[in-house]
PDB file of N, CA and C in Angstrom:
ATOM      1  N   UNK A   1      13.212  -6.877  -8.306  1.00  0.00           N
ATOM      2  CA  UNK A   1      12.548  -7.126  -7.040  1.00  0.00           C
ATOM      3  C   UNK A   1      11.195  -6.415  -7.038  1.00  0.00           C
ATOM      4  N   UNK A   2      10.125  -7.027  -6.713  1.00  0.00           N
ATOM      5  CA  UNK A   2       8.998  -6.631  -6.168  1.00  0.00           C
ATOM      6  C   UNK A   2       8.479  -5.886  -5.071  1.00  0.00           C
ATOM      7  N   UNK A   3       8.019  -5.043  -4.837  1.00  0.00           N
ATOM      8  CA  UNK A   3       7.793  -4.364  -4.017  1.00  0.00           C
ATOM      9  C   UNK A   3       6.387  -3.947  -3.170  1.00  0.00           C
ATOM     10  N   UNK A   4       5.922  -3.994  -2.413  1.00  0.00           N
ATOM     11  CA  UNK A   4       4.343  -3.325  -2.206  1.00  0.00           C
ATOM     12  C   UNK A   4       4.509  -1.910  -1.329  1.00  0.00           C
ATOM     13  N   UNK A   5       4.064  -1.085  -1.940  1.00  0.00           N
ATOM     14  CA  UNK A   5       4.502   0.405  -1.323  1.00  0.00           C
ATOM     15  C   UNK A   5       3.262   1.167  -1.667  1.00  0.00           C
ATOM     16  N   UNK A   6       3.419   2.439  -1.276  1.00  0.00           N
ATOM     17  CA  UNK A   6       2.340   3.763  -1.057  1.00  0.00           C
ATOM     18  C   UNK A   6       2.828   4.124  -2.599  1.00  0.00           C
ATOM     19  N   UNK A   7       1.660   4.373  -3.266  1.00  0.00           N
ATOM     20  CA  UNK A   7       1.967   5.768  -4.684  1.00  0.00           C
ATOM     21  C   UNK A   7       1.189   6.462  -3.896  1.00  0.00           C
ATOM     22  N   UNK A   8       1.384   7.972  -4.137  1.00  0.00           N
ATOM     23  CA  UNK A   8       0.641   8.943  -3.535  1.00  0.00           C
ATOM     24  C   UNK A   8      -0.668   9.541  -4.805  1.00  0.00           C
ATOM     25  N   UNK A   9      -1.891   9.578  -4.541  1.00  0.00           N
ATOM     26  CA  UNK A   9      -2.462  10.771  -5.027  1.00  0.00           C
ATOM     27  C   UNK A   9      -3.359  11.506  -4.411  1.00  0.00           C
ATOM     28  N   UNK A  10      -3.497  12.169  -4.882  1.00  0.00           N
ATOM     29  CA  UNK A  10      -4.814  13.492  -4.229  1.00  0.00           C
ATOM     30  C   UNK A  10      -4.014  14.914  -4.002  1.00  0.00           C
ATOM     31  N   UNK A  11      -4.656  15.591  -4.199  1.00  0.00           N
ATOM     32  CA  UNK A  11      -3.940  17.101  -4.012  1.00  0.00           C
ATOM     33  C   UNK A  11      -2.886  17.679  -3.423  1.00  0.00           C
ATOM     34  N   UNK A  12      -1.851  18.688  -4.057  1.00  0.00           N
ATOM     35  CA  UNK A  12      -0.797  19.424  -2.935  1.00  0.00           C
ATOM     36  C   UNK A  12      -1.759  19.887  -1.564  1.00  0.00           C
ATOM     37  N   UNK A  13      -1.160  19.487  -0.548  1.00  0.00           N
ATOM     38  CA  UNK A  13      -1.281  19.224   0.936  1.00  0.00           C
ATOM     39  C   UNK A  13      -1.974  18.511   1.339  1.00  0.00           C
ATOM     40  N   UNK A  14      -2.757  17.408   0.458  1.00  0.00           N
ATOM     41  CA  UNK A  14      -3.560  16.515   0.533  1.00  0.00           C
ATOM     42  C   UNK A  14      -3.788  15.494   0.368  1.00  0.00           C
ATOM     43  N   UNK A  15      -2.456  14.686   0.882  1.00  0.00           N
ATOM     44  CA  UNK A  15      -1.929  13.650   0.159  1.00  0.00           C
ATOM     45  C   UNK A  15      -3.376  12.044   0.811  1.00  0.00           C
ATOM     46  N   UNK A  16      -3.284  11.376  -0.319  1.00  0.00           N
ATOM     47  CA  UNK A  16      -3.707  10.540   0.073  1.00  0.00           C
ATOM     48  C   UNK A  16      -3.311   9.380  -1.191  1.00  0.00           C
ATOM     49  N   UNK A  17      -2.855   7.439  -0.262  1.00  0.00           N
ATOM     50  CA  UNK A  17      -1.996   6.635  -1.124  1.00  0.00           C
ATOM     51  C   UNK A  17      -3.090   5.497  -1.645  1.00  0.00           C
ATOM     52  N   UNK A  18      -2.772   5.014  -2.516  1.00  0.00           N
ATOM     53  CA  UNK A  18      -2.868   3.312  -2.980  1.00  0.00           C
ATOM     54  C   UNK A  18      -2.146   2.673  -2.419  1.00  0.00           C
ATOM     55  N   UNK A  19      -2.428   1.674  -2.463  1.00  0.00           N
ATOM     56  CA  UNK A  19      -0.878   0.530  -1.830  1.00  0.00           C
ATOM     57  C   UNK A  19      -1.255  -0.605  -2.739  1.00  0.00           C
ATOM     58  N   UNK A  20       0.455  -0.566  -3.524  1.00  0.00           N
ATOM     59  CA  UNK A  20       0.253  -1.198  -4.602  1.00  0.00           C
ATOM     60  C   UNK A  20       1.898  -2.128  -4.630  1.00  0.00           C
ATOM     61  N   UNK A  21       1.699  -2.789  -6.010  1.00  0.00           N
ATOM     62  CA  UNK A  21       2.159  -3.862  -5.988  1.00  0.00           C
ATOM     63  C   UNK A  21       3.189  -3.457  -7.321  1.00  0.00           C
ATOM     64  N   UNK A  22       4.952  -3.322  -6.864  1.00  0.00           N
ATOM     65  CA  UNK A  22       5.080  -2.296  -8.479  1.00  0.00           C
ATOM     66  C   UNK A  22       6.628  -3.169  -7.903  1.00  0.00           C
ATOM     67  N   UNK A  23       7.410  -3.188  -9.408  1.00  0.00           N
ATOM     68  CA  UNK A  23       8.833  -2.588  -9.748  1.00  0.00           C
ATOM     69  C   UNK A  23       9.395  -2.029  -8.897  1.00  0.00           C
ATOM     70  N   UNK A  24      10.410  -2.520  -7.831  1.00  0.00           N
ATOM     71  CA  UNK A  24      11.227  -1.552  -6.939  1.00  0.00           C
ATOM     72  C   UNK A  24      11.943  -0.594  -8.410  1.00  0.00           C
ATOM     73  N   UNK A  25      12.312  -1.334  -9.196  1.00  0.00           N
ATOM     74  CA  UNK A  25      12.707  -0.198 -10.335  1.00  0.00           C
ATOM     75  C   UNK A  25      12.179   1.334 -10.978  1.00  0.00           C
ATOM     76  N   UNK A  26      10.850   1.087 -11.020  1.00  0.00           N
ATOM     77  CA  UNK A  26       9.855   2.076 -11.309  1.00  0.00           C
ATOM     78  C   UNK A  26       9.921   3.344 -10.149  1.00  0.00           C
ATOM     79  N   UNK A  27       9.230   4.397 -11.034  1.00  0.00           N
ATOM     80  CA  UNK A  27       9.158   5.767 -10.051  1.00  0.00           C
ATOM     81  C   UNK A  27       7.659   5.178  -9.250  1.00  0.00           C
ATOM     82  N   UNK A  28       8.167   6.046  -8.150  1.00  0.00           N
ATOM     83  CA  UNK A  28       6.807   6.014  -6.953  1.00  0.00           C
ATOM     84  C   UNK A  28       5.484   5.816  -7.758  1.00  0.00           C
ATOM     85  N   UNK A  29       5.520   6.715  -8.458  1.00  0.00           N
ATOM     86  CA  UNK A  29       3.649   7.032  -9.234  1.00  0.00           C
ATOM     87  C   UNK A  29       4.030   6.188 -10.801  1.00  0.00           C
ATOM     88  N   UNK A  30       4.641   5.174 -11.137  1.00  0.00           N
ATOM     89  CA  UNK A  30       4.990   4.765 -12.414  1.00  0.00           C
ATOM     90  C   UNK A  30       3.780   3.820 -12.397  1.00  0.00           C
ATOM     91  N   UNK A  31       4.606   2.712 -13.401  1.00  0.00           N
ATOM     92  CA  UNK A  31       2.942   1.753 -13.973  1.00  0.00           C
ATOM     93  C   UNK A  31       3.327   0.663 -12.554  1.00  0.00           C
ATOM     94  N   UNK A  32       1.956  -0.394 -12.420  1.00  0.00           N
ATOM     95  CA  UNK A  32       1.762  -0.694 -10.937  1.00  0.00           C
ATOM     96  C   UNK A  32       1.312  -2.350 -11.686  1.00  0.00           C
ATOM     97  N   UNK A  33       1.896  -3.105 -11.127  1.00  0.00           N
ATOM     98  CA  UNK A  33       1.151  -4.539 -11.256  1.00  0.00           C
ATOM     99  C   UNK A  33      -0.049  -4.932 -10.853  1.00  0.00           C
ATOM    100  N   UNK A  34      -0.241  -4.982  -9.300  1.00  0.00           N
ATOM    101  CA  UNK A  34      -1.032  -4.688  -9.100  1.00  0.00           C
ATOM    102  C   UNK A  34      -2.040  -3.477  -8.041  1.00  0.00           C
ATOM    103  N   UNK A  35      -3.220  -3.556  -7.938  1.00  0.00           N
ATOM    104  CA  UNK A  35      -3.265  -2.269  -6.120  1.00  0.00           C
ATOM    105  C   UNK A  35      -4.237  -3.197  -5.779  1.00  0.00           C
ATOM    106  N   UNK A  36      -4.072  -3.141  -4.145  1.00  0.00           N
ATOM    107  CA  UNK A  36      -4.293  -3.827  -3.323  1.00  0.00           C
ATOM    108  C   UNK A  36      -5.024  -3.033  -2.187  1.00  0.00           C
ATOM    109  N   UNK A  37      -4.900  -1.955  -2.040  1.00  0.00           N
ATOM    110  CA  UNK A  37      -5.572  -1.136  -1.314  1.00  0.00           C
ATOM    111  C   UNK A  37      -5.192   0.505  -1.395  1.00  0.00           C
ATOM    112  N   UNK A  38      -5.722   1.239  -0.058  1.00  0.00           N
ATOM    113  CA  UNK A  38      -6.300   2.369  -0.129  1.00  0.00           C
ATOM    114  C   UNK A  38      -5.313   3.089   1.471  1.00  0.00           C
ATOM    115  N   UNK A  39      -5.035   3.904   1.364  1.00  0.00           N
ATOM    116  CA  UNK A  39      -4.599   5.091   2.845  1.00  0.00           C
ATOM    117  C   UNK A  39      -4.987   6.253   2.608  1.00  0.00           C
ATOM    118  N   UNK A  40      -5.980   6.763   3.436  1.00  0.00           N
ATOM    119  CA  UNK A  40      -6.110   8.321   3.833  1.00  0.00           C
ATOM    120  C   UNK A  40      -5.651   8.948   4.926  1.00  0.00           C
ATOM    121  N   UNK A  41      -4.411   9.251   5.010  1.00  0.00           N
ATOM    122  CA  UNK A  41      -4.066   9.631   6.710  1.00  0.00           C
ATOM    123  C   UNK A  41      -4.755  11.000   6.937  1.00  0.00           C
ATOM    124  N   UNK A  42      -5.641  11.443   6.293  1.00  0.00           N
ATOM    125  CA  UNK A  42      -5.530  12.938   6.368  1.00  0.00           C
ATOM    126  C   UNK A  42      -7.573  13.054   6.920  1.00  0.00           C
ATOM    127  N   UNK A  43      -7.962  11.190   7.016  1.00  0.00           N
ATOM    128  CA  UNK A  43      -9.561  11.452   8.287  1.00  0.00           C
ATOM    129  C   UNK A  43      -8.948  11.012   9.691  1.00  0.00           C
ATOM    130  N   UNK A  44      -9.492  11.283  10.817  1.00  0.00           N
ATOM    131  CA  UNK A  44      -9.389  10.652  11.530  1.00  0.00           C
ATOM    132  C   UNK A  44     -10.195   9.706  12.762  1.00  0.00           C
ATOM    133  N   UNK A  45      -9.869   8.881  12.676  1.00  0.00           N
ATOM    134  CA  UNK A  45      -8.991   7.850  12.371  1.00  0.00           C
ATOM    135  C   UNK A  45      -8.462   8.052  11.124  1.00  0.00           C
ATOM    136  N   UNK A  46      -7.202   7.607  10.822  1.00  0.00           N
ATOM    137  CA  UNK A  46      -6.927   7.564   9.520  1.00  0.00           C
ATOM    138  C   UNK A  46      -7.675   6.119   8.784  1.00  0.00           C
ATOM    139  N   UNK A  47      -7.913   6.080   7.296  1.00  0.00           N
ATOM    140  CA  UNK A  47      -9.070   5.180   6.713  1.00  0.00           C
ATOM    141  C   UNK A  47      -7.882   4.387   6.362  1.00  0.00           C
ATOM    142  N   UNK A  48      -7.625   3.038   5.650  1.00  0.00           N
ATOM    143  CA  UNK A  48      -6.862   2.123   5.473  1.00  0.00           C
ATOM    144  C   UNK A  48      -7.172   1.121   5.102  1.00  0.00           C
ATOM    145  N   UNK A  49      -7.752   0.609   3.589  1.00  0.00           N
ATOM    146  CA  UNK A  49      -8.535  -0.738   3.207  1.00  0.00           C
ATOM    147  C   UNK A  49      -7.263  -1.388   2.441  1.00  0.00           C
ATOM    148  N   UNK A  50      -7.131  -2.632   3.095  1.00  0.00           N
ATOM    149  CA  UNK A  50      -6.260  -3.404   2.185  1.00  0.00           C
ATOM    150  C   UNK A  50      -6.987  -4.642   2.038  1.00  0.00           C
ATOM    151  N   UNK A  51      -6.910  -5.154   0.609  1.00  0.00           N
ATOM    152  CA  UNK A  51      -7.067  -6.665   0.657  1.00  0.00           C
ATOM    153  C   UNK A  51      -6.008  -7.776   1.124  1.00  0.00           C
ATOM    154  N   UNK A  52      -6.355  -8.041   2.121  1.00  0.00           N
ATOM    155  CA  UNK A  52      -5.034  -8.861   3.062  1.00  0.00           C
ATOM    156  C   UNK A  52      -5.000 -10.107   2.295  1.00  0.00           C
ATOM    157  N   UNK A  53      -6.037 -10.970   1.350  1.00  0.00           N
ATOM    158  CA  UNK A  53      -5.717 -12.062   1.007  1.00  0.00           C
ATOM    159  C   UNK A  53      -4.762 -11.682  -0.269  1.00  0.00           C
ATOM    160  N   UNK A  54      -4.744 -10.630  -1.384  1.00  0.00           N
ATOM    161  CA  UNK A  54      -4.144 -10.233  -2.171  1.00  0.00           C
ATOM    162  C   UNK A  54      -2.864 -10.074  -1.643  1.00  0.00           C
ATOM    163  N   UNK A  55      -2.345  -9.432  -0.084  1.00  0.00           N
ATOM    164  CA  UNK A  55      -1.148  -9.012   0.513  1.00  0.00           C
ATOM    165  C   UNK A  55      -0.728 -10.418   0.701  1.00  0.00           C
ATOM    166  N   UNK A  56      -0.958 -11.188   1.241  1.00  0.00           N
ATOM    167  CA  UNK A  56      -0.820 -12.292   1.405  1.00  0.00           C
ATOM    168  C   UNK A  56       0.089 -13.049   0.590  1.00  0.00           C
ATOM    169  N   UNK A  57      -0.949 -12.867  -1.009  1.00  0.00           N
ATOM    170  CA  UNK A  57      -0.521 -13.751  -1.982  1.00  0.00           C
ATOM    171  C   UNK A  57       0.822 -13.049  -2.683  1.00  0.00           C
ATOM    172  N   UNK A  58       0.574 -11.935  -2.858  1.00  0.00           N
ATOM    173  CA  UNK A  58       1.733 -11.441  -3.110  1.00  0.00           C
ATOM    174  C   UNK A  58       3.310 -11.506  -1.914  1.00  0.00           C
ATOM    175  N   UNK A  59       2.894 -11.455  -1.144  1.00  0.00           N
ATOM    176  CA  UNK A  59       4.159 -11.624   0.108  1.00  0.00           C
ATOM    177  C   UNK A  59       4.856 -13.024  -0.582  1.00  0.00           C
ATOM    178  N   UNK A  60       3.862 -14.343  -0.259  1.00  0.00           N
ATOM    179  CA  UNK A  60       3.750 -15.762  -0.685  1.00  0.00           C
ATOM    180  C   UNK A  60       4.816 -15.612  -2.009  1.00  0.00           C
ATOM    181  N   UNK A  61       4.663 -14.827  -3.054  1.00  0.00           N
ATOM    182  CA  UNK A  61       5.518 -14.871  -4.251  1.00  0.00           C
ATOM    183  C   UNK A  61       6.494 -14.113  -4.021  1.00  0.00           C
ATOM    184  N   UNK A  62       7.049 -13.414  -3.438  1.00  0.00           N
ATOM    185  CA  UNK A  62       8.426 -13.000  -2.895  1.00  0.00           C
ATOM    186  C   UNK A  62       8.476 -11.560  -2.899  1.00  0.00           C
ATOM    187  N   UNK A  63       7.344 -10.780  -3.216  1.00  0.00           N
ATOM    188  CA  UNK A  63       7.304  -9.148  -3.122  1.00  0.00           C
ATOM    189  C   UNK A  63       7.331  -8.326  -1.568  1.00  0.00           C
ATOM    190  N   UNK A  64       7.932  -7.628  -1.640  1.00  0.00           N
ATOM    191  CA  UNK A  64       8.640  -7.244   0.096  1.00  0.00           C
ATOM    192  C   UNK A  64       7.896  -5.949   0.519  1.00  0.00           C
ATOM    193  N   UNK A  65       7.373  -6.193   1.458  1.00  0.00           N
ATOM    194  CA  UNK A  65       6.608  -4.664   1.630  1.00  0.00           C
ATOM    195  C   UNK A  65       7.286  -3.536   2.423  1.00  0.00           C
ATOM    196  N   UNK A  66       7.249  -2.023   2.146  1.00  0.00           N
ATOM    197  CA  UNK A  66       7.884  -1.479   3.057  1.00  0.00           C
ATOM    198  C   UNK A  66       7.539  -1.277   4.599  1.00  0.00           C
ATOM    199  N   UNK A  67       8.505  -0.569   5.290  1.00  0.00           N
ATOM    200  CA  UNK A  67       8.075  -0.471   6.729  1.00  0.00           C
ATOM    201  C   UNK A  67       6.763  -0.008   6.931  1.00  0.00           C
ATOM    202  N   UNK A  68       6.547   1.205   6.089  1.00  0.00           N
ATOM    203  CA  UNK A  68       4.954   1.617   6.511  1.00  0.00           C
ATOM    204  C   UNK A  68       3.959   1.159   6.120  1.00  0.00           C
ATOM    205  N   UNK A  69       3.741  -0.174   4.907  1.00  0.00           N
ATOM    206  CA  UNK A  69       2.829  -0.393   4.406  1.00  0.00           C
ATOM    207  C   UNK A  69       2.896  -2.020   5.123  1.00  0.00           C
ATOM    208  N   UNK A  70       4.014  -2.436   5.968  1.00  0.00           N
ATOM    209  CA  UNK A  70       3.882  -3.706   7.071  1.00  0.00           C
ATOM    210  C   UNK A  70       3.024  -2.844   7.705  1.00  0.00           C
ATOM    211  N   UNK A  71       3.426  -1.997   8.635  1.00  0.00           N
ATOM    212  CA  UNK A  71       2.431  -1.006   9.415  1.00  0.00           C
ATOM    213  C   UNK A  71       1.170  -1.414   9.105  1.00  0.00           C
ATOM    214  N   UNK A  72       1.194  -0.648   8.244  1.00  0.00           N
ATOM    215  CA  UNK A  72      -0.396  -0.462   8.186  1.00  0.00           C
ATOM    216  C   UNK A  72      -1.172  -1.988   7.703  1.00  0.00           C
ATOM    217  N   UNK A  73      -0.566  -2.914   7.222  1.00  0.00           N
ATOM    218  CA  UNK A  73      -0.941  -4.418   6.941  1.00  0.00           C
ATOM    219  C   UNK A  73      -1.311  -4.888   8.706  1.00  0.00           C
ATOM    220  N   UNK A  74      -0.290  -4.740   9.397  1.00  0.00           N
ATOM    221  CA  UNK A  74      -0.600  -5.043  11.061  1.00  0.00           C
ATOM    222  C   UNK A  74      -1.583  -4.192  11.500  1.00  0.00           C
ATOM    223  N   UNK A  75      -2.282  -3.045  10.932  1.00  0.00           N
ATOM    224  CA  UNK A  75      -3.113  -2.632  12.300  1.00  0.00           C
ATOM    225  C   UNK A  75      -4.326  -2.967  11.309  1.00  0.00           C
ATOM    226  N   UNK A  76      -4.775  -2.996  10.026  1.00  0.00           N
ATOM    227  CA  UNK A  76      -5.598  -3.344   9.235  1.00  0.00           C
ATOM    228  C   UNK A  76      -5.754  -5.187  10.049  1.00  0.00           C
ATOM    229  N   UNK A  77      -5.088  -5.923  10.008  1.00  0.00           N
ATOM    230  CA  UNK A  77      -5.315  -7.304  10.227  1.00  0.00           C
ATOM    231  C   UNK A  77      -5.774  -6.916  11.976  1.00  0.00           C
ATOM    232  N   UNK A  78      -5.553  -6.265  12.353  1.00  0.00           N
ATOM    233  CA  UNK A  78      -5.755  -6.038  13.895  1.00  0.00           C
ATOM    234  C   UNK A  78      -7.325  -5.617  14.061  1.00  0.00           C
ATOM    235  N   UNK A  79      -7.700  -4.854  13.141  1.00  0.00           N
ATOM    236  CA  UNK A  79      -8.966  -4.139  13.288  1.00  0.00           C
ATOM    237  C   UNK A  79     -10.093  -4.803  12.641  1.00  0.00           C
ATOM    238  N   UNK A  80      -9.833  -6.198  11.688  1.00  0.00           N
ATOM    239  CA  UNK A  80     -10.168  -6.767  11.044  1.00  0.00           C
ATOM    240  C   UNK A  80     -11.478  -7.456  11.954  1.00  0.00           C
TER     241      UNK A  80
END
């Protein structure tokens, strides 16, 4: 199964994600099919670039996104 989820990087206490396109099999930070965007919760506003036509296409082929990265797909298409 396919997945679109947060890998985390950027520093201890400083987290900041990709949102990518991976292996529900794979570890969080493993190899990634594709990335699709960007989360910094740590400006505020928090920053949040996704390519929605990429989310899209991938949804379209059967990859399932998690709760927080629907989230953040809905307020990204909102602010759009």
């Amino acid at each position: 199964m396919v997945k679109i989820r947060l890998a985390r990087i950027g520093a201890k206490k400083v987290p900041q994600y990709r949102i990518v396109v991976q292996d529900a099999a794979k570890p969080r930070d493993g190899a990634r099919i594709d990335e699709i965007g960007f989360y910094d919760p740590n400006t505020n506003p928090a920053t949040v670039k996704i390519d929605l036509e990429a989310a899209k296409k991938w949804i379209a082929n059967g990859a399932q996104p998690t709760t927080v990265v629907k989230k953040l797909m809905k307020d990204a298409a909102k602010n759009a």
